[in-house]
Protein backbone atom coordinates (compact mmCIF):
# COMPACT_ATOMS: atom_id res chain seq x y z
CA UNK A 1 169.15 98.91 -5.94
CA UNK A 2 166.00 96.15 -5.93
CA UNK A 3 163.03 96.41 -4.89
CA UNK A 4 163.54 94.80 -1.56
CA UNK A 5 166.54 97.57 -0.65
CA UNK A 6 164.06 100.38 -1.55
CA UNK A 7 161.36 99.34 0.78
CA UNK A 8 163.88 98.60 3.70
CA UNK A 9 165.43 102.10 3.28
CA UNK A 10 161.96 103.60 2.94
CA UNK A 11 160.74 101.77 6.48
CA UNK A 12 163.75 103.01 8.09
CA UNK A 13 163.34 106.54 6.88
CA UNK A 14 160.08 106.38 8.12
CA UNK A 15 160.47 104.42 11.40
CA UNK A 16 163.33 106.83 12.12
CA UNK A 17 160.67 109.92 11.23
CA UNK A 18 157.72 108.50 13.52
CA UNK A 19 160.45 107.39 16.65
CA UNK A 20 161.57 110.96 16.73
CA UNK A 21 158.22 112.03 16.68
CA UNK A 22 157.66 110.05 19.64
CA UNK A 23 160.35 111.34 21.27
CA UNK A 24 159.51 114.77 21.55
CA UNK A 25 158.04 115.55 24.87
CA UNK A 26 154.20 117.04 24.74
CA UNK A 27 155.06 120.39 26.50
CA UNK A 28 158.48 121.83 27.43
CA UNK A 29 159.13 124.11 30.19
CA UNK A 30 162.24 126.18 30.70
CA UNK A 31 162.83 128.62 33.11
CA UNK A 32 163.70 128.47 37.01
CA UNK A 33 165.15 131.16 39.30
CA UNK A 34 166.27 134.13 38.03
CA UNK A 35 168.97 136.83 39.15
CA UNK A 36 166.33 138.57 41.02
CA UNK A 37 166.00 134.79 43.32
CA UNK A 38 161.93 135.46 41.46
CA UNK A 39 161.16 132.33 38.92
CA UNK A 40 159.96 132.47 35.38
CA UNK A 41 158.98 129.66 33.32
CA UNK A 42 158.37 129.20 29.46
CA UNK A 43 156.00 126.86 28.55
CA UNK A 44 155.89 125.41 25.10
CA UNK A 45 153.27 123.43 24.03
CA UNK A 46 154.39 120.59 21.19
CA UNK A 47 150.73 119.10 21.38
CA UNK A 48 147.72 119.54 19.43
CA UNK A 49 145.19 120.92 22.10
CA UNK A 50 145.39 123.86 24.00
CA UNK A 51 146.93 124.21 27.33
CA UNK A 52 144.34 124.99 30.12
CA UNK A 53 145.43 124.26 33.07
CA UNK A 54 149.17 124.86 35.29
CA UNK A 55 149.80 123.59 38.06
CA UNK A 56 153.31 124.53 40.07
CA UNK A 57 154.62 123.64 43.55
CA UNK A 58 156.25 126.55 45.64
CA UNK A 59 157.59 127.45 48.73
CA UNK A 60 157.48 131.76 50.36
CA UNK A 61 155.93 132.69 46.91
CA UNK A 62 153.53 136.12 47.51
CA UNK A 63 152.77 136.36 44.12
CA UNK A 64 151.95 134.35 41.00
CA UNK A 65 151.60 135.94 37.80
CA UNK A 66 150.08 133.94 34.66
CA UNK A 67 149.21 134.77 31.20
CA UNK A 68 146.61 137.64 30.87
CA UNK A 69 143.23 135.63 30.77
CA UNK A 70 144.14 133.08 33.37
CA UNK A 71 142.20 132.78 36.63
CA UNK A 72 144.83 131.67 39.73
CA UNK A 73 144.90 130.18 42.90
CA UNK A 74 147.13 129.33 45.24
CA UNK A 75 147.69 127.81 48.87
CA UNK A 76 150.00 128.90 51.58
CA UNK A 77 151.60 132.35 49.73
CA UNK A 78 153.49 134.56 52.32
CA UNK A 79 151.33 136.83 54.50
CA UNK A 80 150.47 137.35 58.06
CA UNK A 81 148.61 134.68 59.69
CA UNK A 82 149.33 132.13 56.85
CA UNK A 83 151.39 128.84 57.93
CA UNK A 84 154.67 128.80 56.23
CA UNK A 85 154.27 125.58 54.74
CA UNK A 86 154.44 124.53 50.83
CA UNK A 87 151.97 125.21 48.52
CA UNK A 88 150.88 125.01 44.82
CA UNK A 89 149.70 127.67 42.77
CA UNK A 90 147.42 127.20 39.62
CA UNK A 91 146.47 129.09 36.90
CA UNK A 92 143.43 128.41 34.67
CA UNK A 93 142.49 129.36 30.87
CA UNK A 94 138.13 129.84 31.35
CA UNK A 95 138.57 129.78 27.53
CA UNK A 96 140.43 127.36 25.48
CA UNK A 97 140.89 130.39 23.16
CA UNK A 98 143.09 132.04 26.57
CA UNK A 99 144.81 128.79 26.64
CA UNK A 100 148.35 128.19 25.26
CA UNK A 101 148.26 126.83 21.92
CA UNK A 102 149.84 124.39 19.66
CA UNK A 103 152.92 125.37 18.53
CA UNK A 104 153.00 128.49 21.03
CA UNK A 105 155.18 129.47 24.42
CA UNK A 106 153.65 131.28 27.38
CA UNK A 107 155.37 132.72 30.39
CA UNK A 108 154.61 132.21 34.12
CA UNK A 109 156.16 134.36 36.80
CA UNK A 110 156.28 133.52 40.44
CA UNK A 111 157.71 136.25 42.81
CA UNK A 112 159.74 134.32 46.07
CA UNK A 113 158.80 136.42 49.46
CA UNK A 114 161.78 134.73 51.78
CA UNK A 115 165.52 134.76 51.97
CA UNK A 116 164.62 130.40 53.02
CA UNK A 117 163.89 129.67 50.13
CA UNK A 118 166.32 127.14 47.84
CA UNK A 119 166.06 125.88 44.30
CA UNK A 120 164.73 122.78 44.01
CA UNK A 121 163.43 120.59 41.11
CA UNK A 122 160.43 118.90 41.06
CA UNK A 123 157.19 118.81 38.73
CA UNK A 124 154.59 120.93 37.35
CA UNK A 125 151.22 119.42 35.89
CA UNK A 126 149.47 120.67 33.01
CA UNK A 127 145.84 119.70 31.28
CA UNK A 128 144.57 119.93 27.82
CA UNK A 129 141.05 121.13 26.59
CA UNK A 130 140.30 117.90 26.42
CA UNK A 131 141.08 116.74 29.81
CA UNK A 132 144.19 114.91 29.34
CA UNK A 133 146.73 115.76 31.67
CA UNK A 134 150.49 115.71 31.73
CA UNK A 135 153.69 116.09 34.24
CA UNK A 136 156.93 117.79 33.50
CA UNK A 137 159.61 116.53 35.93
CA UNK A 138 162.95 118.26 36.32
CA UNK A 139 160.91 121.68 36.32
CA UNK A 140 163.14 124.11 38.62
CA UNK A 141 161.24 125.40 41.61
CA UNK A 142 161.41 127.02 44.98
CA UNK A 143 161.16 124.99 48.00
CA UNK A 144 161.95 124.74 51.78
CA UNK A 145 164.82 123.35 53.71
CA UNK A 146 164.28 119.41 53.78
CA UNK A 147 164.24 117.38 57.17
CA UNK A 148 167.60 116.58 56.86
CA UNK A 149 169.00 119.77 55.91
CA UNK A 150 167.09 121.33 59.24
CA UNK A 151 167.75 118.78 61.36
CA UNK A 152 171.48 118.32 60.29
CA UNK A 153 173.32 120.28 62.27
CA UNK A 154 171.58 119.51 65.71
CA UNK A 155 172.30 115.44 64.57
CA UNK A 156 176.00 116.92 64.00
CA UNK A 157 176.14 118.39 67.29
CA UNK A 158 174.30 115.45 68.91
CA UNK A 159 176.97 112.65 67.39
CA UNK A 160 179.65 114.82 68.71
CA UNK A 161 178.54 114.88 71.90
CA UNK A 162 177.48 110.74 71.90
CA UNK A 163 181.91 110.27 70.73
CA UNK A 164 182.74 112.91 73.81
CA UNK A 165 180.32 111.13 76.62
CA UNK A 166 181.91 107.45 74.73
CA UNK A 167 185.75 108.58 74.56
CA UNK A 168 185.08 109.74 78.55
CA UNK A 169 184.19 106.93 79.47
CA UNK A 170 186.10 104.66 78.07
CA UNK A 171 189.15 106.53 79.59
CA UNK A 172 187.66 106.43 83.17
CA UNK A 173 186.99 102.79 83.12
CA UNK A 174 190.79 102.19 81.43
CA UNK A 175 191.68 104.26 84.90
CA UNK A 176 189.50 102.80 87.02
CA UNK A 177 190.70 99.02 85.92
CA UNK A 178 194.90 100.38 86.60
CA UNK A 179 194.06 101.48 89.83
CA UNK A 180 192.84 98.45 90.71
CA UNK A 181 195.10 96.54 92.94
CA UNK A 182 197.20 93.32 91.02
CA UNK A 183 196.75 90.20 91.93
């Protein structure tokens, strides 16, 4: 082997090291509905700053439960008086110490209130102690009916009706023109 031959293989050993490096996603998160129709999600952090900040869309949650030493808030969770409309819930490390850390996995639990609730996928966004942010797509979560799926069945029922009223008259006219008198 010459010189040349060496150096190739030794850039494509380390090109093929530093592409797979750049491959792997920052943060991971697995997890979606479980048996109990609740949702728990794992959150792996591949980075090199600690995980402060989760952000995660929901529909009829009541509760959301993060690591201990996370403050949370969240809009629209089931309870009387409150409009049953999507919301997000976030939870927040005060301390970078509290936050997840390189190389570590923390778990997120969401309890679903309503039977209308579907799984869904969507995103979930996520900051560093330094302020960079991230978003995980594909992340399972609970939502609502969409437009379409609510309004489906009344369209259904409306196009049914539209053919009926069309067929109708369509036959009365074809029986209107035969009784006509002939020329």
């Amino acid at each position: 082997m010459n010189i040349r031959s060496a150096l190739a293989l030794v850039g494509l050993i380390v090109g093929g090291v530093a592409t797979s490096h750049a491959d792997e996603p920052i943060v991971t998160i697995e997890g979606g509905m479980q048996d109990t129709d609740d949702y728990s999600w794992e959150i792996t952090n591949h980075g090199d700053k600690p995980i402060v900040y989760v952000e995660f869309p929901h529909f009829h949650a009541d509760l959301f439960t993060p690591p201990r030493g996370w403050e949370i808030e969240c809009t629209f969770l089931v309870n009387v008086g409150v409009p049953e409309k999507p919301g997000i819930c976030t939870a927040t490390a005060t301390d970078p110490a509290d936050g997840i850390q390189p190389g570590r996995t923390a778990r997120f639990d969401m309890r679903i209130a309503k039977l209308e609730t579907y799984r869904g996928e969507g995103e979930a966004k996520l900051r560093f102690s330094d302020g960079t942010e991230t978003i995980v797509g594909g992340v399972e979560l609970p939502r609502g009916l969409t437009l379409a799926e609510r309004s489906g069945p009344a369209l259904g029922f409306a196009v049914v009706v539209l053919i009926m009223i069309l067929v109708g008259t369509r036959a009365r006219k074809k029986r209107a023109a035969a009784d006509e008198p002939g020329d």
